[in-house]
N, C-alpha and C. Protein backbone atom coordinates (compact mmCIF):
# COMPACT_ATOMS: atom_id res chain seq x y z
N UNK A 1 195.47 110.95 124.21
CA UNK A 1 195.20 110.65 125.59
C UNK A 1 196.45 110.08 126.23
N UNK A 2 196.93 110.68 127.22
CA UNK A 2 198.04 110.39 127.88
C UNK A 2 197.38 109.03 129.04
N UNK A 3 198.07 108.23 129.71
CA UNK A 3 198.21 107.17 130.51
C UNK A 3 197.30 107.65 131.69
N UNK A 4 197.46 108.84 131.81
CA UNK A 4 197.06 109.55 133.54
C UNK A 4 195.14 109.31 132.77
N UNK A 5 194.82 110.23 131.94
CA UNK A 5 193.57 110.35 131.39
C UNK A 5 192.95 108.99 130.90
N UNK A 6 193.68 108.01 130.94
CA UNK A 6 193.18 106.41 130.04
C UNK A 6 192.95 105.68 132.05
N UNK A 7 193.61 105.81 132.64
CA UNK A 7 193.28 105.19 133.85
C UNK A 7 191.67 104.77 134.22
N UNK A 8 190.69 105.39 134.43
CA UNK A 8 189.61 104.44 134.20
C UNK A 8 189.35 103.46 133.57
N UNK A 9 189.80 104.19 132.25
CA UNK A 9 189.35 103.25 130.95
C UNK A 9 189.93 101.82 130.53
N UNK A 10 191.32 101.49 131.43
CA UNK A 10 192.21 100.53 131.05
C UNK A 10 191.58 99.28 131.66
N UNK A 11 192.02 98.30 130.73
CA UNK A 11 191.54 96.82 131.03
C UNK A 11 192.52 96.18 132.06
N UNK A 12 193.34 96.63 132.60
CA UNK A 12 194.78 95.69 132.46
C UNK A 12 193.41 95.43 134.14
N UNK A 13 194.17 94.31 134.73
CA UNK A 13 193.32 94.04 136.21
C UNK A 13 193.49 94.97 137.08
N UNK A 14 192.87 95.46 138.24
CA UNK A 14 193.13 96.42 139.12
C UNK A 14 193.40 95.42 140.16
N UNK A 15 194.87 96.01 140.91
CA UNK A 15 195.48 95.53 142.03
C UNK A 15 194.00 96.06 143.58
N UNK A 16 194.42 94.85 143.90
CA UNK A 16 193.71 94.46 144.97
C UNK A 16 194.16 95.44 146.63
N UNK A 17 193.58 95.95 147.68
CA UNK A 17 193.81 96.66 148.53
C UNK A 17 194.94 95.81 149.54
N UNK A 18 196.11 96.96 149.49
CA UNK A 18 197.71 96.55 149.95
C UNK A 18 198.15 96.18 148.94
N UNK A 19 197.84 95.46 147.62
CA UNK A 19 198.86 95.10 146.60
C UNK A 19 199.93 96.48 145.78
N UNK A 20 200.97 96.70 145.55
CA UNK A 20 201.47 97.29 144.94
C UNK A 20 201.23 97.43 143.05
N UNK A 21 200.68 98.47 142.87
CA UNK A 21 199.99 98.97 141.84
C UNK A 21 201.39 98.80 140.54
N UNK A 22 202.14 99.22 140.83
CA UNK A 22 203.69 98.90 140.13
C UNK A 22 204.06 97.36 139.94
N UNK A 23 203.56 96.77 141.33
CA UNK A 23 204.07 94.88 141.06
C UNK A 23 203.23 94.60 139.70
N UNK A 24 201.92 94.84 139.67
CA UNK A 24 201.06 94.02 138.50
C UNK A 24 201.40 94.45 136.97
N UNK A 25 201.97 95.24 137.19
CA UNK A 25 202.23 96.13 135.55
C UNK A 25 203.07 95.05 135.23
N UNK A 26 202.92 94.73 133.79
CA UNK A 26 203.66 93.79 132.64
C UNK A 26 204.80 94.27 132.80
N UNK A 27 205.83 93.77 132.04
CA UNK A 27 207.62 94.68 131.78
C UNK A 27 206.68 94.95 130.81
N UNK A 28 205.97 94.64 129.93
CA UNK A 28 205.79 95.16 128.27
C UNK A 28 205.57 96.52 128.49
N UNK A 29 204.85 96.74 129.72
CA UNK A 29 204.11 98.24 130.30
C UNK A 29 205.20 99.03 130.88
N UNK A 30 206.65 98.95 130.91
CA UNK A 30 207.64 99.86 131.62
C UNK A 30 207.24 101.13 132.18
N UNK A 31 206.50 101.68 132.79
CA UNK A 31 206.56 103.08 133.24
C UNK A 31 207.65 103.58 133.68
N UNK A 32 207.35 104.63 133.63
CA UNK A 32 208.41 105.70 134.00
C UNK A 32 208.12 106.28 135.22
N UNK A 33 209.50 106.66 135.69
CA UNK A 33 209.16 107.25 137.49
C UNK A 33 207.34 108.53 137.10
N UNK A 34 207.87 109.31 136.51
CA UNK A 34 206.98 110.24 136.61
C UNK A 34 205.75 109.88 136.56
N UNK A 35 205.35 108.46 135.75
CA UNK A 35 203.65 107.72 135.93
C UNK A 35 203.49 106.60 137.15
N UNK A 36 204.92 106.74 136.85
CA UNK A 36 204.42 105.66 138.59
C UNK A 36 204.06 106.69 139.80
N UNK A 37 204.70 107.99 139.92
CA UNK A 37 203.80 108.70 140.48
C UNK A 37 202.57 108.89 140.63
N UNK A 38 202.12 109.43 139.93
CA UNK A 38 200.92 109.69 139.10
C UNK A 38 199.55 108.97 139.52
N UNK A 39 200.05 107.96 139.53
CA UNK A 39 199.64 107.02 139.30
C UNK A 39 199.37 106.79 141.16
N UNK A 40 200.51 106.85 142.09
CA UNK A 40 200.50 106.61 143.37
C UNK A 40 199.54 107.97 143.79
N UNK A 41 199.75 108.90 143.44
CA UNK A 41 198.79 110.17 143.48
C UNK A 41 197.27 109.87 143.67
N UNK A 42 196.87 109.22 142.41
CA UNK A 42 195.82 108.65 141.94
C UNK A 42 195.31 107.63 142.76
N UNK A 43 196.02 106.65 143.08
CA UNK A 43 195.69 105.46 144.05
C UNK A 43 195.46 106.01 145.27
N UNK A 44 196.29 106.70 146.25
CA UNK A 44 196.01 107.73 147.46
C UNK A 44 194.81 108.44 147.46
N UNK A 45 194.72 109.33 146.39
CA UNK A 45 193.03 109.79 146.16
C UNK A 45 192.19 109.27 146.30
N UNK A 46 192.36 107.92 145.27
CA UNK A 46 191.11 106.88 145.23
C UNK A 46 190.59 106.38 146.92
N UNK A 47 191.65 105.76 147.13
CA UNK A 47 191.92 105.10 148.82
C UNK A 47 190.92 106.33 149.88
N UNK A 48 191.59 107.41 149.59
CA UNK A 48 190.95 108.50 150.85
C UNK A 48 189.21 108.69 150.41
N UNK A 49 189.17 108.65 148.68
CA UNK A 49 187.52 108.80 148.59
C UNK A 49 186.61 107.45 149.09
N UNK A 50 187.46 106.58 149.04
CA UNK A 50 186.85 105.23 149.85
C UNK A 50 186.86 105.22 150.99
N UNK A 51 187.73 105.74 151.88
CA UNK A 51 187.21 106.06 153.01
C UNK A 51 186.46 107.01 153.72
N UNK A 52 186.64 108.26 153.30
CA UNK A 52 185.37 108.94 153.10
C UNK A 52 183.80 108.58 152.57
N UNK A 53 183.68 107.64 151.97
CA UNK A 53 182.49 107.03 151.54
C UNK A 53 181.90 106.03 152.62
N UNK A 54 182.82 104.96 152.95
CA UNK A 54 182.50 104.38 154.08
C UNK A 54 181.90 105.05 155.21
N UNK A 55 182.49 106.13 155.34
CA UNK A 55 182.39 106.89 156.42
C UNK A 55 181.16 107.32 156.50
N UNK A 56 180.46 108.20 155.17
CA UNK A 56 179.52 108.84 154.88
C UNK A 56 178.31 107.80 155.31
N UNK A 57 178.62 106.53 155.17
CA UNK A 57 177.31 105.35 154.78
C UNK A 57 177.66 105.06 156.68
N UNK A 58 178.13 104.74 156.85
CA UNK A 58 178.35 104.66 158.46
C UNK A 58 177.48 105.78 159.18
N UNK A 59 177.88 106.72 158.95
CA UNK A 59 176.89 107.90 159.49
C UNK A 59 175.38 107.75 159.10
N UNK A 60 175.09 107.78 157.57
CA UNK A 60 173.99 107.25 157.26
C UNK A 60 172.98 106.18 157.94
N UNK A 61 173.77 105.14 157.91
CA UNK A 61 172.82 103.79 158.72
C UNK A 61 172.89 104.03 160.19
N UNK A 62 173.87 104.89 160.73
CA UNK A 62 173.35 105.13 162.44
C UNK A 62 172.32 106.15 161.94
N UNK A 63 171.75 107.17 161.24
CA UNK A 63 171.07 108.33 161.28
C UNK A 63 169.65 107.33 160.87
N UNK A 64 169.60 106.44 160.04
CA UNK A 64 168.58 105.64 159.70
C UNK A 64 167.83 104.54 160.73
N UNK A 65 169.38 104.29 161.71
CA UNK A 65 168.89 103.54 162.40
C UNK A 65 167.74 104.31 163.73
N UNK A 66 168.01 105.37 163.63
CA UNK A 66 167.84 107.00 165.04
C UNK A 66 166.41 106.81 164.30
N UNK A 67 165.99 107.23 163.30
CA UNK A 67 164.80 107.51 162.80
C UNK A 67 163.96 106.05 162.45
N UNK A 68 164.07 105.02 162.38
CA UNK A 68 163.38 104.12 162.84
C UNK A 68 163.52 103.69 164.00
N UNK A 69 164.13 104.04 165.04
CA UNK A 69 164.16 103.84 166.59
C UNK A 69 162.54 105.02 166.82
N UNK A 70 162.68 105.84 166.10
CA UNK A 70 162.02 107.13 166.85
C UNK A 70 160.60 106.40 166.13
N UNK A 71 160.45 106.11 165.03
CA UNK A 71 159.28 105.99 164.66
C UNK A 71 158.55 104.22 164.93
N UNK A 72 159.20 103.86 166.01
CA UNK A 72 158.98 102.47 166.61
C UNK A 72 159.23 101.26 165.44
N UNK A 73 159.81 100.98 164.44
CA UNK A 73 159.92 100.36 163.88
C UNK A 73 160.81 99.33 164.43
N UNK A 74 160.77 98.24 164.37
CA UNK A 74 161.62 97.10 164.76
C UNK A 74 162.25 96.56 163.34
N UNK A 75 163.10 95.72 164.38
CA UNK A 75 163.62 94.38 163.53
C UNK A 75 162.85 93.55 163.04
N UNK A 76 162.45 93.11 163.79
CA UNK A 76 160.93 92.45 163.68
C UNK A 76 160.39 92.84 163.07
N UNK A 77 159.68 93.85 162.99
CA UNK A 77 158.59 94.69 162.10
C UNK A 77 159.23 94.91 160.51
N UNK A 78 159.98 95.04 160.25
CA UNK A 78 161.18 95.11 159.14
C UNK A 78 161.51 93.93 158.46
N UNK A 79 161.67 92.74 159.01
CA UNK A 79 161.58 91.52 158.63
C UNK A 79 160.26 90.85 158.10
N UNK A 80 159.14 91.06 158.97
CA UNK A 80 157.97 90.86 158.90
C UNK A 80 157.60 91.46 157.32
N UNK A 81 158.17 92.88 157.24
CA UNK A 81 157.52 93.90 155.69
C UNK A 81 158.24 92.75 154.90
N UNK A 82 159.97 92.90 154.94
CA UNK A 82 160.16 92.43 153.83
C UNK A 82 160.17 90.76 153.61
N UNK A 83 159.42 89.86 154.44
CA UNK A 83 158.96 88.86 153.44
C UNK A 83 157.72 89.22 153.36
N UNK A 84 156.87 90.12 153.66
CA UNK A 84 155.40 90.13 153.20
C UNK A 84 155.39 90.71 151.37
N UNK A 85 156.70 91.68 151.50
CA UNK A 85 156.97 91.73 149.96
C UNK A 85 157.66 90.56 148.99
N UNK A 86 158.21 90.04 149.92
CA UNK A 86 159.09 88.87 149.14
C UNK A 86 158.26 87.56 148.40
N UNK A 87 156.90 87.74 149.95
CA UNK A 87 155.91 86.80 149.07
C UNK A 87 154.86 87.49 148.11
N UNK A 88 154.41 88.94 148.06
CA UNK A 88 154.32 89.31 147.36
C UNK A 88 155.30 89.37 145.53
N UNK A 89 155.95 89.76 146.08
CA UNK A 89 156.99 89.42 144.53
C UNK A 89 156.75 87.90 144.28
N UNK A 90 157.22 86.83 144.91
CA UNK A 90 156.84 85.40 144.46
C UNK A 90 155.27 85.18 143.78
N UNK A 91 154.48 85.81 144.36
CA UNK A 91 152.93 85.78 144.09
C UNK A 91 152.88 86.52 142.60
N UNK A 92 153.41 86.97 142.29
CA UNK A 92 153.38 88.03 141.49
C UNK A 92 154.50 87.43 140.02
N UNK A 93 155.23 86.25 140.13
CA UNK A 93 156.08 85.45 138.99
C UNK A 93 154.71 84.90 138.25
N UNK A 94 155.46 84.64 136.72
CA UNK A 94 155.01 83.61 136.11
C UNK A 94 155.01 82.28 136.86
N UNK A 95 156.13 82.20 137.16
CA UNK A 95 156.03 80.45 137.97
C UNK A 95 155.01 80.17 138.66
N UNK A 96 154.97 81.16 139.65
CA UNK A 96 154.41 80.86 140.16
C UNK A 96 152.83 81.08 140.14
N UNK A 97 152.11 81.68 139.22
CA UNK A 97 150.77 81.76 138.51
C UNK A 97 150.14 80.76 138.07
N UNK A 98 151.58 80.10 136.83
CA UNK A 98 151.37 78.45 136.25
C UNK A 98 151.16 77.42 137.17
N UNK A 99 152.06 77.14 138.59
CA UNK A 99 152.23 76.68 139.64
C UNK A 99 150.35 76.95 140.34
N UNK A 100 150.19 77.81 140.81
CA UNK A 100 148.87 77.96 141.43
C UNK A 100 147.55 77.36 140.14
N UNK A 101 147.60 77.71 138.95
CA UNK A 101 146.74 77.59 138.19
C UNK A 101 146.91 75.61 137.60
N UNK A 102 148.03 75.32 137.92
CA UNK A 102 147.64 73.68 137.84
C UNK A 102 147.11 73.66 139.46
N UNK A 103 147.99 73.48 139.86
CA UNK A 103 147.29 73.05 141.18
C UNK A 103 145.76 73.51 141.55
N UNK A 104 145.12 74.31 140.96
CA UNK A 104 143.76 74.64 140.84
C UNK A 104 143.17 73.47 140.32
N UNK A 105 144.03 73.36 139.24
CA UNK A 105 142.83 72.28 137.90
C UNK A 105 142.95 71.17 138.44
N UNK A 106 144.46 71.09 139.07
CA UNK A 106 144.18 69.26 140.15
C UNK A 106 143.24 69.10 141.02
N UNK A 107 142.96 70.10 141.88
CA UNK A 107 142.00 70.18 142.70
C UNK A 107 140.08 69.78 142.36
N UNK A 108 140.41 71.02 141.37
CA UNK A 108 139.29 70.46 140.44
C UNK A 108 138.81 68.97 139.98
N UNK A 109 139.74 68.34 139.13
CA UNK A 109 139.92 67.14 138.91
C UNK A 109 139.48 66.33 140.45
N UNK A 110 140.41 66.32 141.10
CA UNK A 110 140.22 65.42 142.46
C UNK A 110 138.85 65.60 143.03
N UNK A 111 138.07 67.03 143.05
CA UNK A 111 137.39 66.80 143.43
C UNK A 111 135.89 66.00 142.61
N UNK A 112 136.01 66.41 141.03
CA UNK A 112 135.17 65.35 140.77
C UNK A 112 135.47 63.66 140.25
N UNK A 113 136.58 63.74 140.94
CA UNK A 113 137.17 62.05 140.83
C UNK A 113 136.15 61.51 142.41
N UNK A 114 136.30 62.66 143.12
CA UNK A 114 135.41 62.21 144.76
C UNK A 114 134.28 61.89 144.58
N UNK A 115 133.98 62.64 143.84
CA UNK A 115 131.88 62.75 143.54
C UNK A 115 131.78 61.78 142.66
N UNK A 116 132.57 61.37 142.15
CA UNK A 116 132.42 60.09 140.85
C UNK A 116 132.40 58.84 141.72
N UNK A 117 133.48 58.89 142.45
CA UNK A 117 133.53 57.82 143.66
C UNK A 117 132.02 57.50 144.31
N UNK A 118 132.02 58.85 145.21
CA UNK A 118 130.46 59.18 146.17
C UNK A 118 129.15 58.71 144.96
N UNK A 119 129.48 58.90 144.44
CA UNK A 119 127.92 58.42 143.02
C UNK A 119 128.20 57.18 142.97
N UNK A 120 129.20 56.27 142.68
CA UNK A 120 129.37 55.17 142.71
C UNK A 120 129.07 54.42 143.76
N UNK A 121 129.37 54.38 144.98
CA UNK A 121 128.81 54.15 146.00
C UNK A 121 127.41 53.99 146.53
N UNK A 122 126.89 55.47 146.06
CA UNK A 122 125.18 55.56 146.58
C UNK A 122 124.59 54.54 146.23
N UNK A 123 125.38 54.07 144.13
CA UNK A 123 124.86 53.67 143.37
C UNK A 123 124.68 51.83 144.12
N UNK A 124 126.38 51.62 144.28
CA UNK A 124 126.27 50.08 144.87
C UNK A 124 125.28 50.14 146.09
N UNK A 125 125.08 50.73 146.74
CA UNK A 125 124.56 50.76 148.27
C UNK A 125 123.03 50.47 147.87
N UNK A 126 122.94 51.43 146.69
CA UNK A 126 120.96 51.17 146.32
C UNK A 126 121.15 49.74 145.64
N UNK A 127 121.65 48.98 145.10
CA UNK A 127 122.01 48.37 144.43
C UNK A 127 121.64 46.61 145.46
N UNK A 128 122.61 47.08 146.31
CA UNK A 128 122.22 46.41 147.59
C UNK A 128 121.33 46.39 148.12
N UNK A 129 120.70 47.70 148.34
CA UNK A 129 119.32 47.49 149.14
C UNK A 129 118.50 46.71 148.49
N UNK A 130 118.51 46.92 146.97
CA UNK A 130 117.50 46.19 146.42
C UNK A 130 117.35 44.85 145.82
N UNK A 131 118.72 44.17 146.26
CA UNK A 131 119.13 42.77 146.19
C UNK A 131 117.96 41.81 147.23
N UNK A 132 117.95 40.82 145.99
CA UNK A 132 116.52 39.98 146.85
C UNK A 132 117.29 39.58 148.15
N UNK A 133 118.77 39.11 148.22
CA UNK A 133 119.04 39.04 149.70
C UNK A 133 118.86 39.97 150.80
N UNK A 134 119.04 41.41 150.61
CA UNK A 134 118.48 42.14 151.38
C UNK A 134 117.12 42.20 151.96
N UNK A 135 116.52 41.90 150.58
CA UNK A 135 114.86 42.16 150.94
C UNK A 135 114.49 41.12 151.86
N UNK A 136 115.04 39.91 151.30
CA UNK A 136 115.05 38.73 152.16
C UNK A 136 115.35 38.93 153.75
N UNK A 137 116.42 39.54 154.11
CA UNK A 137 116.55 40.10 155.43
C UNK A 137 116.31 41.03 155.75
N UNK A 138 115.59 41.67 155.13
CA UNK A 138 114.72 42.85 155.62
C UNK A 138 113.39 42.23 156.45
N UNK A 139 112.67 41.48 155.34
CA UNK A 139 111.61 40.81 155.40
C UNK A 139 111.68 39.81 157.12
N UNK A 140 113.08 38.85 157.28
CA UNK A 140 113.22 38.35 158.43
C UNK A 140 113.38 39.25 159.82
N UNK A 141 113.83 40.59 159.44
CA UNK A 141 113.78 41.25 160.45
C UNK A 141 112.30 41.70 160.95
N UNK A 142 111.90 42.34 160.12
CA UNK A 142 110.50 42.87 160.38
C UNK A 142 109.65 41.49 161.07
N UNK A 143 109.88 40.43 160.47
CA UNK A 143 108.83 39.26 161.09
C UNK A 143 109.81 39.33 162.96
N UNK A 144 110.91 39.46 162.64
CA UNK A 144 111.47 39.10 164.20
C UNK A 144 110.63 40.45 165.55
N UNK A 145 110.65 41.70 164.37
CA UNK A 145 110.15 42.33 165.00
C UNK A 145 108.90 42.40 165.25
N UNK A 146 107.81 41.88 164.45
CA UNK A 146 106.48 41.96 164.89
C UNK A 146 106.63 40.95 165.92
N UNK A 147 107.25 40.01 165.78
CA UNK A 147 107.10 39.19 167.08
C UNK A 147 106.91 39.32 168.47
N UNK A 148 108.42 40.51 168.48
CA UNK A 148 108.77 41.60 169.50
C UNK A 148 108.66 42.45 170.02
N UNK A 149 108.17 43.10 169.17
CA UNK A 149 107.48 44.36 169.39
C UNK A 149 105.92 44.23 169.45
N UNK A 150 105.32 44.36 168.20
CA UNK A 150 104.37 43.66 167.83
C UNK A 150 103.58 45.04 167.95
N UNK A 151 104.04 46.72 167.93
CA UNK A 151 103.54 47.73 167.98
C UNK A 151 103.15 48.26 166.79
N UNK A 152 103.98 48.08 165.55
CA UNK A 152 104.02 48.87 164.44
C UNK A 152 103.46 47.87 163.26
N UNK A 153 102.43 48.19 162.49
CA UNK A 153 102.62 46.81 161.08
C UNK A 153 103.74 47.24 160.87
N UNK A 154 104.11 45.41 159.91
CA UNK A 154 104.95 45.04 158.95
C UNK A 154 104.67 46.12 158.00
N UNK A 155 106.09 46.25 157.66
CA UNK A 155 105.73 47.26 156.13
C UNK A 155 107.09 48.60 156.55
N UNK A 156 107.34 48.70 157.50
CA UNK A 156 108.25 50.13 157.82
C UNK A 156 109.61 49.76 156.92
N UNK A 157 110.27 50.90 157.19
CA UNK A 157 111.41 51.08 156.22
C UNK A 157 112.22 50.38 156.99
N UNK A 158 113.83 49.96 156.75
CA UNK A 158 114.55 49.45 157.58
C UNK A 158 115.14 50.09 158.39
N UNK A 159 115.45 51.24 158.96
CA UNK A 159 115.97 52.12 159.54
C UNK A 159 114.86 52.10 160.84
N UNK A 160 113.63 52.07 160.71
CA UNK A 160 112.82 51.96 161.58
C UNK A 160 112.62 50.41 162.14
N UNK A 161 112.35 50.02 161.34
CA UNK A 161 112.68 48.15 161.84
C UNK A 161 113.78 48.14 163.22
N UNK A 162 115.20 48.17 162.60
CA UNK A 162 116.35 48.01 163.00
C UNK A 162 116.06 48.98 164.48
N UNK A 163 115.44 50.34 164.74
CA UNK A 163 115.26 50.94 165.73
C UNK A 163 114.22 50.51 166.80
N UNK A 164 112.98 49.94 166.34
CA UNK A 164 111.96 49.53 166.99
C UNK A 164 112.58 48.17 167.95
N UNK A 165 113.03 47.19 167.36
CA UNK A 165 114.00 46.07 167.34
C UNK A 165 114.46 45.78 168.58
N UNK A 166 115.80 47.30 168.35
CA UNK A 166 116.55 47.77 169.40
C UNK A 166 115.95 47.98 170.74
N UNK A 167 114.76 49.29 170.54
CA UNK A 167 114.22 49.45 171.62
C UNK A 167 113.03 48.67 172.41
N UNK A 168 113.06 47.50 171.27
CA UNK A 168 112.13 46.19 171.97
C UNK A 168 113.14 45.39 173.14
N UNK A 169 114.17 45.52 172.25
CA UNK A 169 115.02 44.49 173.00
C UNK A 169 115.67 45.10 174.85
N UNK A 170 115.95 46.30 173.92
CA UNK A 170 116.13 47.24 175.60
C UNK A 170 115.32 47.13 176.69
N UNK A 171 114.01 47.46 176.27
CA UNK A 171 112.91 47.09 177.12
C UNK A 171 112.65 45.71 178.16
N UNK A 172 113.55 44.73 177.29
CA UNK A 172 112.84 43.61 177.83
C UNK A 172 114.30 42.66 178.37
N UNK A 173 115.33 43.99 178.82
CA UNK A 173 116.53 43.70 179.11
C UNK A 173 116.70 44.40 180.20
N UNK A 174 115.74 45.43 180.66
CA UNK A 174 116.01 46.24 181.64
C UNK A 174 115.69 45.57 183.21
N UNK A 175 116.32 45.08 183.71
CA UNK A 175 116.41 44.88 185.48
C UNK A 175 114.85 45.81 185.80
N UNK A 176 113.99 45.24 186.20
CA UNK A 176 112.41 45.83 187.25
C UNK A 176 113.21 45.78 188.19
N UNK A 177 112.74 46.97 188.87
CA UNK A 177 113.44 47.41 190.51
C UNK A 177 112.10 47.43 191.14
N UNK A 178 111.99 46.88 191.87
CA UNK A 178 110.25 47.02 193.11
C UNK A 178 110.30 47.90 193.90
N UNK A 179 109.62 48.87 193.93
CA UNK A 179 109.36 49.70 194.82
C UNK A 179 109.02 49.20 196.12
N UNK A 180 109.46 49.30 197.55
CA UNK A 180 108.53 48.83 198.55
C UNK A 180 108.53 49.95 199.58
N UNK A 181 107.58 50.04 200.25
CA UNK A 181 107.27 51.50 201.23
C UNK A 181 108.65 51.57 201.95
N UNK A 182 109.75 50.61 201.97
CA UNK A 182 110.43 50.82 203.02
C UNK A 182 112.06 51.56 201.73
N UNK A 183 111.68 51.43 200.94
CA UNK A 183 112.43 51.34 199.77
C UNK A 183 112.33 52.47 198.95
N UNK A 184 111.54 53.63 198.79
CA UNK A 184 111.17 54.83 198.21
C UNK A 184 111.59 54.90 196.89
């Protein structure tokens, strides 16, 4: 294999666009006029198929851009697809499976840490009701209310007490307005 035929294949670094292909060569690498040709041959080729390629993809993305103009597609609409895939692909990781599937079981958890709470509660609240101090002021209410009212026996629940009570007390708080013939 001659130098011309090893050119892909060589490790040495490839000079950068405007650098001189001759500056980077080692002295260890001496070429000779006839491969430094060759070689400039080669680089000119390369150069013109790169611009021809550019070219080709230039034409391309205006012809791409013509045919999603025609078929109403936006920017917008295009952006919109690709994070609807992007969160698709994310939806679609391990991470993020493990990620959704704790956060499930926390949820879980929390929610019967709530109901453990809510049970605890009902529990103190009955707990309370049935404290002789309650009953005790249960008992003083209802006497305040037969007093007051004096509509319902003793004996109702407290929810009714506490309402009868109320609307004893309303009653006997309300301003009488007198009707007089001149007064309608």
């Amino acid at each position: 294999m001659d130098r011309g035929e090893q050119g892909v294949l060589r490790t040495d670094p490839v000079p950068e666009e405007g650098e001189d292909a001759a500056a980077t060569i080692s002295t260890a690498e001496a070429l000779s006029e006839e491969e430094q040709e060759e070689l400039r041959r080669e680089l000119a080729k390369v150069e013109e198929e790169i611009q021809t390629l550019s070219q080709v993809l230039a034409a391309k993305e205006k012809h791409l851009a013509e045919i999603k103009r025609k078929l109403g597609i936006s920017s917008l609409q295009e952006i919109k697809q690709n994070i609807a895939k992007g969160w698709q692909d994310v939806t679609a990781t391990s991470a993020y499976k493990k990620t959704s599937e704790t956060l499930s079981q926390a949820g879980q958890k929390a929610s019967a840490a709530f109901s453990s709470v809510g049970s605890v509660i009902t529990k103190k609240l009955e707990d309370v009701k049935n404290s002789p101090t309650f009953k005790s002021f249960e008992e003083k209410v209802e006497n305040l209310k037969s007093k007051v009212g004096g509509t319902k026996p003793a004996g109702g629940d407290f929810g009714d007490v506490l309402n009868s009570t109320a609307n004893a007390s309303a009653t006997t708080t309300e301003p009488l307005i007198e009707q007089t013939p001149e007064n309608p």
